[in-house]
Protein backbone atom coordinates (compact mmCIF):
# COMPACT_ATOMS: atom_id res chain seq x y z
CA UNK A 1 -7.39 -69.10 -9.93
CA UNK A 2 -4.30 -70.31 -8.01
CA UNK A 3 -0.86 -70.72 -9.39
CA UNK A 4 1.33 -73.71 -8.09
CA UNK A 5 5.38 -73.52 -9.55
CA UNK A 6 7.08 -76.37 -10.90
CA UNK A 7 10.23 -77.70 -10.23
CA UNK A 8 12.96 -75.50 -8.62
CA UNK A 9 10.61 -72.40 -10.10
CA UNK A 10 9.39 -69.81 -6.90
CA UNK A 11 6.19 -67.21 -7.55
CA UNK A 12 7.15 -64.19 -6.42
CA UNK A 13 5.04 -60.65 -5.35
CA UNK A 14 6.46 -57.70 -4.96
CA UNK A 15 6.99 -55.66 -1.49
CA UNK A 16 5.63 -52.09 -1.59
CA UNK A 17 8.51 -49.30 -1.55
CA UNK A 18 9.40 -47.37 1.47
CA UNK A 19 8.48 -44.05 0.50
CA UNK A 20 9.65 -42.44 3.22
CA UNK A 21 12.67 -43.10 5.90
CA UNK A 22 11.87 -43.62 9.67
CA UNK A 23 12.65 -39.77 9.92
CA UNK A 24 10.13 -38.40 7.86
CA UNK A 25 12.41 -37.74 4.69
CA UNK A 26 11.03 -38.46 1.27
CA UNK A 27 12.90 -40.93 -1.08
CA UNK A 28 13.31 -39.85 -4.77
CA UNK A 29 13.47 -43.67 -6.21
CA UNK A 30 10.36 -44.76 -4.43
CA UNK A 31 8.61 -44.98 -7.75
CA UNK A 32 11.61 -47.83 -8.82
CA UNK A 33 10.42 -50.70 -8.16
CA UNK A 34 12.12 -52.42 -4.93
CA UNK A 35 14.15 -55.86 -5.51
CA UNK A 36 12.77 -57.24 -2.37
CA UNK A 37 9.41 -59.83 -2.66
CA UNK A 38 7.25 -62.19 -0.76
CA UNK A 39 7.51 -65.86 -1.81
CA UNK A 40 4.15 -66.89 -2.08
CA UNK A 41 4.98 -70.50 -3.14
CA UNK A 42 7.24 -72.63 -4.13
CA UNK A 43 7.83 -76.05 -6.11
CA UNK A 44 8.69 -79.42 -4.73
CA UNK A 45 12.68 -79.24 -5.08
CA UNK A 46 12.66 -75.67 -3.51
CA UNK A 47 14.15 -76.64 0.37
CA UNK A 48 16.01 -73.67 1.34
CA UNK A 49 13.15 -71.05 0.74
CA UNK A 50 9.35 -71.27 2.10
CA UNK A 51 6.22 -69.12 1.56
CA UNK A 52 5.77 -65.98 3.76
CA UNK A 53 9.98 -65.74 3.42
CA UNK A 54 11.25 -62.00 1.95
CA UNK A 55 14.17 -62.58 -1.47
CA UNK A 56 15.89 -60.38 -3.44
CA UNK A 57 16.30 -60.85 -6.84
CA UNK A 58 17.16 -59.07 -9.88
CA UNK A 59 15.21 -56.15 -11.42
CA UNK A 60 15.31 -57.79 -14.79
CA UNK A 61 15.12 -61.55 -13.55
CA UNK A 62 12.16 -64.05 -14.05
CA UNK A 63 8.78 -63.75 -15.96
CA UNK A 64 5.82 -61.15 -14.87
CA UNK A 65 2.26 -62.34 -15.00
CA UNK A 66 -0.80 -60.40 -13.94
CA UNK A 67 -3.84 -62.69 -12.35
CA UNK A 68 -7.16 -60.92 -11.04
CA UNK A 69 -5.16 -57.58 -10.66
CA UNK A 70 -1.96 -58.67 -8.83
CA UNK A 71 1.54 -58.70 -10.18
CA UNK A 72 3.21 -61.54 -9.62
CA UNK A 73 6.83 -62.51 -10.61
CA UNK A 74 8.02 -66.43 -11.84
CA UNK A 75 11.83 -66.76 -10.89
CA UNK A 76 14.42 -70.13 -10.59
CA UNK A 77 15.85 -70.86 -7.43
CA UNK A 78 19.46 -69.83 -8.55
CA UNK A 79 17.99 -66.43 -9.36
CA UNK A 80 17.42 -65.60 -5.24
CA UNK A 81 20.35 -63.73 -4.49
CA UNK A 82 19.64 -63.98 -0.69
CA UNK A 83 16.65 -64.60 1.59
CA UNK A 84 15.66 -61.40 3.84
CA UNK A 85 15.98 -62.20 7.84
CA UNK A 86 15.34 -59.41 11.01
């Protein structure tokens, strides 16, 4: 089943949580869940932002929805609080 968003909408999944840090020390919150996800797709009126890009967003923003096993998160386009770049 695939999921195509509407509108200014984005589908969201989340990034796994760094565990660890590059020295080898083990992070207490890595259970939280990080605010950093993978756009898998986006509507038609959705310019700025293109699947395969990295957004944060809110912890409590947007709708969840679980298809064959994968979290996935609905959000708006004014919900991104900034894209992710190297």
């Amino acid at each position: 089943m695939k999921l195509k968003p509407m509108a200014d909408n984005l589908l969201l999944k989340q990034t796994e949580a760094q565990e660890t840090t590059a020295s080898g020390i083990i992070l207490a919150s890595a259970k939280e869940k990080p605010a950093i996800y993978e756009v898998i797709s986006a509507g038609p009126e959705v310019k700025e932002i293109a699947a395969g890009n990295k957004v944060v967003v809110g912890n409590y923003i947007g709708s969840d929805i679980k298809l064959d096993g994968v979290d996935y998160k609905f959000v708006k386009l004014e919900d991104v609080l900034a894209i992710v770049t190297d």
